[in-house]
N, C-alpha and C. Protein backbone atom coordinates (compact mmCIF):
# COMPACT_ATOMS: atom_id res chain seq x y z
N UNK A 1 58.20 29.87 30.18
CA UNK A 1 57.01 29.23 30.69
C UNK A 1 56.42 28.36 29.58
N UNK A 2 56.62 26.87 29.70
CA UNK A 2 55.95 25.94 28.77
C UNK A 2 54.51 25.23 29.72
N UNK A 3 52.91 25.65 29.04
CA UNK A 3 51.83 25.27 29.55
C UNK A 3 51.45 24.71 28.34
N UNK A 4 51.09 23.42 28.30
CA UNK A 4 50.37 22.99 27.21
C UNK A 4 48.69 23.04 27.63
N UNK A 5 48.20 22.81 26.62
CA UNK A 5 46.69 22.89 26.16
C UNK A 5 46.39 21.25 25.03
N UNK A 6 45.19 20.83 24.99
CA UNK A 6 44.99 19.96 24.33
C UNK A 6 43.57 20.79 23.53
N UNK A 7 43.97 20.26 22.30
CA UNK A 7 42.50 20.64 21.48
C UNK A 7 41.07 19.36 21.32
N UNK A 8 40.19 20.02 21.45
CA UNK A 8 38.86 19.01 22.08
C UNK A 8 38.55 18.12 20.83
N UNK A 9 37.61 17.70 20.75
CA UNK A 9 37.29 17.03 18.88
C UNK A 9 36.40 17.72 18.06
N UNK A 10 36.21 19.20 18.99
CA UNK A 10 35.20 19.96 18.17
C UNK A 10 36.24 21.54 18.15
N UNK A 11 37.57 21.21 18.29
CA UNK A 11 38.74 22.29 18.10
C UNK A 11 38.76 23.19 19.29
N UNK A 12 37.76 22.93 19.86
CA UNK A 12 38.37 23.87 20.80
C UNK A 12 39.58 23.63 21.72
N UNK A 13 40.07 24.78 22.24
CA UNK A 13 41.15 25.26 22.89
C UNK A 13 40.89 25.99 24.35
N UNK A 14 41.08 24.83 25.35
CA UNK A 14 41.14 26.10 26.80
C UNK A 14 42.08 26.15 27.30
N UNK A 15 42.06 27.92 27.71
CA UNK A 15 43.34 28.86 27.73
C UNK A 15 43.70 28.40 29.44
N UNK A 16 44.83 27.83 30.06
CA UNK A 16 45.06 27.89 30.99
C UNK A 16 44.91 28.61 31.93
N UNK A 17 44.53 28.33 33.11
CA UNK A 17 44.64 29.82 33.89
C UNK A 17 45.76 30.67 34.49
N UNK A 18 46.77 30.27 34.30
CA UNK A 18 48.07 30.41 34.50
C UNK A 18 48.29 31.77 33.22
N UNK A 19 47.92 31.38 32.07
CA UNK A 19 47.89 32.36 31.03
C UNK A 19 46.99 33.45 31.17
N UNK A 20 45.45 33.22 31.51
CA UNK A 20 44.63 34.22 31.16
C UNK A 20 45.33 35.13 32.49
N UNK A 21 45.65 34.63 33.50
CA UNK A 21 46.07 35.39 34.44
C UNK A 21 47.31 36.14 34.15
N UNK A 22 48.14 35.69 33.63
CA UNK A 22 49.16 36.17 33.30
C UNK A 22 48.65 37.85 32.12
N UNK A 23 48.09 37.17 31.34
CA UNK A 23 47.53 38.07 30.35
C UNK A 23 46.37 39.24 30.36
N UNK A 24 45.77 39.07 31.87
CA UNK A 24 44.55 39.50 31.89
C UNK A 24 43.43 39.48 31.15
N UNK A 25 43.20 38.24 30.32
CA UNK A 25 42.31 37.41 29.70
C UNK A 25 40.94 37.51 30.21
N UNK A 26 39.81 38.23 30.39
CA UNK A 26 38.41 38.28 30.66
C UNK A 26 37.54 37.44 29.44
N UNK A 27 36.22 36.90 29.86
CA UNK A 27 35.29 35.98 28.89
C UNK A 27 35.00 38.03 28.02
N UNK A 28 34.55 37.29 26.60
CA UNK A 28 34.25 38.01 26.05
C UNK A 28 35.57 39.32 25.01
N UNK A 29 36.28 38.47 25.83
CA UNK A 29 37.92 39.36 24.82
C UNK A 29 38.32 38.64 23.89
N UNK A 30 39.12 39.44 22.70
CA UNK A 30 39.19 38.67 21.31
C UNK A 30 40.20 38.25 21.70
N UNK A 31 40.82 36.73 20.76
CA UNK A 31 41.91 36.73 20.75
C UNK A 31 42.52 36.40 19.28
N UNK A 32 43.43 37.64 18.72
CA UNK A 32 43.78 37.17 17.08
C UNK A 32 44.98 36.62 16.63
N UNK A 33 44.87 35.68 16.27
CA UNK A 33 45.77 34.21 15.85
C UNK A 33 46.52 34.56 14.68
N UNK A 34 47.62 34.42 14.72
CA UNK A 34 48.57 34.78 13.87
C UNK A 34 49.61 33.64 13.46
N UNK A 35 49.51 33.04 12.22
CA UNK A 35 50.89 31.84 12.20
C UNK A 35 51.83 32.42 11.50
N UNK A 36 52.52 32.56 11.99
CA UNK A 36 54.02 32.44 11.41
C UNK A 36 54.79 31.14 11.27
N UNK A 37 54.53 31.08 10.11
CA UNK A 37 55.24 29.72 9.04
C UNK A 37 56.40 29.81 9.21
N UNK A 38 57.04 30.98 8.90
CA UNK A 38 59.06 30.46 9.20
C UNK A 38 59.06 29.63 10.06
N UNK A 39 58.74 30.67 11.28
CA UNK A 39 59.32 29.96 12.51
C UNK A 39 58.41 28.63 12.81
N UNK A 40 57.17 28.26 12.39
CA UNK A 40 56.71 27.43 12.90
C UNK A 40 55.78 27.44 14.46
N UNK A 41 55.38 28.74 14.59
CA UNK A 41 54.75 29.08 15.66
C UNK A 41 53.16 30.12 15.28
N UNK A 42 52.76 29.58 16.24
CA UNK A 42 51.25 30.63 16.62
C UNK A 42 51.24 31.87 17.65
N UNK A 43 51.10 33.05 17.06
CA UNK A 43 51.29 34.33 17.89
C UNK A 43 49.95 34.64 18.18
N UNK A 44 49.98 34.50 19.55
CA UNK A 44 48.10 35.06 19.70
C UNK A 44 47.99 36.14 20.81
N UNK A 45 47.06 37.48 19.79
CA UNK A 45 47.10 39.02 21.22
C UNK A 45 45.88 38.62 21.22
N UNK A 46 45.98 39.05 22.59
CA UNK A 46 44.67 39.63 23.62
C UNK A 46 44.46 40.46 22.66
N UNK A 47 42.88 40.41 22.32
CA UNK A 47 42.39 41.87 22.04
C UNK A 47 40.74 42.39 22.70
N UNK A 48 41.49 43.72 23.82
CA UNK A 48 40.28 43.84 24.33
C UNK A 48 39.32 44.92 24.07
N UNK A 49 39.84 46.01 22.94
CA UNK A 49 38.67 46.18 22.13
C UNK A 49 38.69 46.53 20.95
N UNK A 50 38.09 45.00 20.28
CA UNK A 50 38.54 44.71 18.72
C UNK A 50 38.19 45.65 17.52
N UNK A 51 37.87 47.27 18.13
CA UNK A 51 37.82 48.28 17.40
C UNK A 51 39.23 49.07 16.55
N UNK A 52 39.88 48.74 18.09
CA UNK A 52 41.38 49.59 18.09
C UNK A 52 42.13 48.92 16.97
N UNK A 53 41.89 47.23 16.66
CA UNK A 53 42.73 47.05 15.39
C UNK A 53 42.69 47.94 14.04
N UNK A 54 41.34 48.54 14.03
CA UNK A 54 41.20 49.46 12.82
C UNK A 54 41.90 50.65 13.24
N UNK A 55 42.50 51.30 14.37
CA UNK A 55 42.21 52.82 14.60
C UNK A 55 43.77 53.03 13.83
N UNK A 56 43.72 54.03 13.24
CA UNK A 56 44.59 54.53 11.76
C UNK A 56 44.26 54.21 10.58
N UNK A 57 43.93 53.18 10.50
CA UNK A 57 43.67 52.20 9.30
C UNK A 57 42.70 52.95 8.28
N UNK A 58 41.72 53.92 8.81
CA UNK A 58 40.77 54.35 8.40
C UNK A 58 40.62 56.15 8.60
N UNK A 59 41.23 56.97 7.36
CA UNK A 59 40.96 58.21 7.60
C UNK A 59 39.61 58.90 7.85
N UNK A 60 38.49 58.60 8.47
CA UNK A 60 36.86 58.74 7.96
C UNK A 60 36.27 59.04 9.34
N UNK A 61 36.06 60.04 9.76
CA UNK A 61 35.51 60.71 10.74
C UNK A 61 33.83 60.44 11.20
N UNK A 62 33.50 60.41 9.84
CA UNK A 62 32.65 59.96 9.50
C UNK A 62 31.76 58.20 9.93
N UNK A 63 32.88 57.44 9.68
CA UNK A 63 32.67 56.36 9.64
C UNK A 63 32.02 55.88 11.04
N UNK A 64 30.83 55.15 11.15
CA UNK A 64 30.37 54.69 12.48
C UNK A 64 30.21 53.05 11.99
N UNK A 65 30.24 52.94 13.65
CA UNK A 65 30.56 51.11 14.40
C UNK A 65 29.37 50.18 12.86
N UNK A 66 28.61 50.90 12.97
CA UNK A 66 27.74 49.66 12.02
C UNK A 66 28.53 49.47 10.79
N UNK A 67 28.46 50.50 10.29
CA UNK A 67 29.39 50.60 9.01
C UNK A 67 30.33 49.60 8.58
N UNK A 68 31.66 49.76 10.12
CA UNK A 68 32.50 48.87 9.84
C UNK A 68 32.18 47.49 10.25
N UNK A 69 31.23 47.10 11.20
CA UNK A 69 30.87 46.00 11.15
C UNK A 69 30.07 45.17 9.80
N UNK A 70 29.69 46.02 9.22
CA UNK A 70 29.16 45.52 7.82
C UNK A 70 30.44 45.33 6.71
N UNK A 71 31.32 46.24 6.98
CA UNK A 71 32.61 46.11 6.04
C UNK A 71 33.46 44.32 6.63
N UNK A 72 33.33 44.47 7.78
CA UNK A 72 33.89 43.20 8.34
C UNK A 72 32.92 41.88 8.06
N UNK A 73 31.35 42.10 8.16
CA UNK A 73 30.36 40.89 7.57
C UNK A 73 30.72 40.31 6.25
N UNK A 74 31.10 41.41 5.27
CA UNK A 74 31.19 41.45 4.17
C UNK A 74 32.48 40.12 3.97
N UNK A 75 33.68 41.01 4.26
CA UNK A 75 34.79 40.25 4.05
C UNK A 75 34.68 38.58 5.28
N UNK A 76 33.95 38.56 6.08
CA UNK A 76 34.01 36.88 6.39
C UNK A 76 32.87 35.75 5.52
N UNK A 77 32.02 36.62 5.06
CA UNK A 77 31.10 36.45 4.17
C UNK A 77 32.09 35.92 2.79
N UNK A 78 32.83 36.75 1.91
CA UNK A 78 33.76 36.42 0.70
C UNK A 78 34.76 35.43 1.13
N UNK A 79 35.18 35.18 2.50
CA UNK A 79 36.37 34.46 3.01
C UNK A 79 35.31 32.88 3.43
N UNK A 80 34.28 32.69 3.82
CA UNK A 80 33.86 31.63 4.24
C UNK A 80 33.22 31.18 2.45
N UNK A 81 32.63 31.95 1.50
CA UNK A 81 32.28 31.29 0.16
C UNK A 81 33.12 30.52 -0.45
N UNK A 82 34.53 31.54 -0.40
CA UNK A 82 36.00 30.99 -0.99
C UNK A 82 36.57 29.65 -0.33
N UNK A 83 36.23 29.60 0.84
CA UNK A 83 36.82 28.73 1.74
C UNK A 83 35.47 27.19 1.14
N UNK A 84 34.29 27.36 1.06
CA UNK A 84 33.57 26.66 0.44
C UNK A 84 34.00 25.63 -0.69
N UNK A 85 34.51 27.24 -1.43
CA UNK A 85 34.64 26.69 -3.09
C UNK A 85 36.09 25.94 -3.10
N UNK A 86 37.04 25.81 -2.53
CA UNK A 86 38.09 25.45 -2.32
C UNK A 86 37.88 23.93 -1.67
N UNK A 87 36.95 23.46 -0.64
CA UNK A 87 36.55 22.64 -0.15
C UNK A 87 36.06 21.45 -1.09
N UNK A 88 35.19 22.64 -1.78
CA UNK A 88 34.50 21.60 -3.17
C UNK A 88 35.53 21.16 -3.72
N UNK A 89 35.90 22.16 -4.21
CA UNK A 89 36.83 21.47 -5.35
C UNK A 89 37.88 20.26 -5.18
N UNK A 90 37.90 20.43 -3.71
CA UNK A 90 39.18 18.94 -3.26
C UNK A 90 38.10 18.09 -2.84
N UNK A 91 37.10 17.86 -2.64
CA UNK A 91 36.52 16.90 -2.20
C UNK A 91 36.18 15.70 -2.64
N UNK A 92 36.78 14.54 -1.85
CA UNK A 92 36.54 13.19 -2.91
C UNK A 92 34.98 12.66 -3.45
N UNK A 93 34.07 13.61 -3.24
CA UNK A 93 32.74 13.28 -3.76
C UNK A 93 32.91 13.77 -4.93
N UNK A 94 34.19 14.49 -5.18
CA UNK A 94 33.65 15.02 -7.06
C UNK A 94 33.66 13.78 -7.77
């Protein structure tokens, strides 16, 4: 099954309905993007509840939803500064 998609000028991407149907795609479900460079392709899961990517990951009984949502603030927080400073540094205004 080849469905193309066009990306908008503000990146977005809409998912065919041929796919979400296929996939059982609901508004409000993650979806996590994966490139694989060998091959030259984009692997993207449904994820419908973006808790379960952690479940093993974390021995801690203990651990509650805020918690790890603050562990996750954290790291897009260090990933969007870096992504900043990387920006700067190529930018033809230096």
């Amino acid at each position: 099954m080849l469905i193309l998609s066009k990306v908008s000028k503000k990146w977005l991407v809409t998912i065919p309905a041929e796919v979400r149907r296929r996939l059982g795609i609901e508004e409000g479900d993650y979806l996590a993007w994966e490139v694989d460079e060998k091959h030259d392709v984009i692997v993207v899961r449904v994820i419908k509840d973006p808790l379960r990517i952690l479940e093993g990951k974390y021995d801690d009984s203990e651990l509650t939803y805020d918690e790890v949502e603050g562990m996750a603030d954290e790291i897009l927080l260090r990933k969007a500064h870096a992504s900043n400073r990387a920006w700067y540094a190529h930018s033809p205004c230096q």
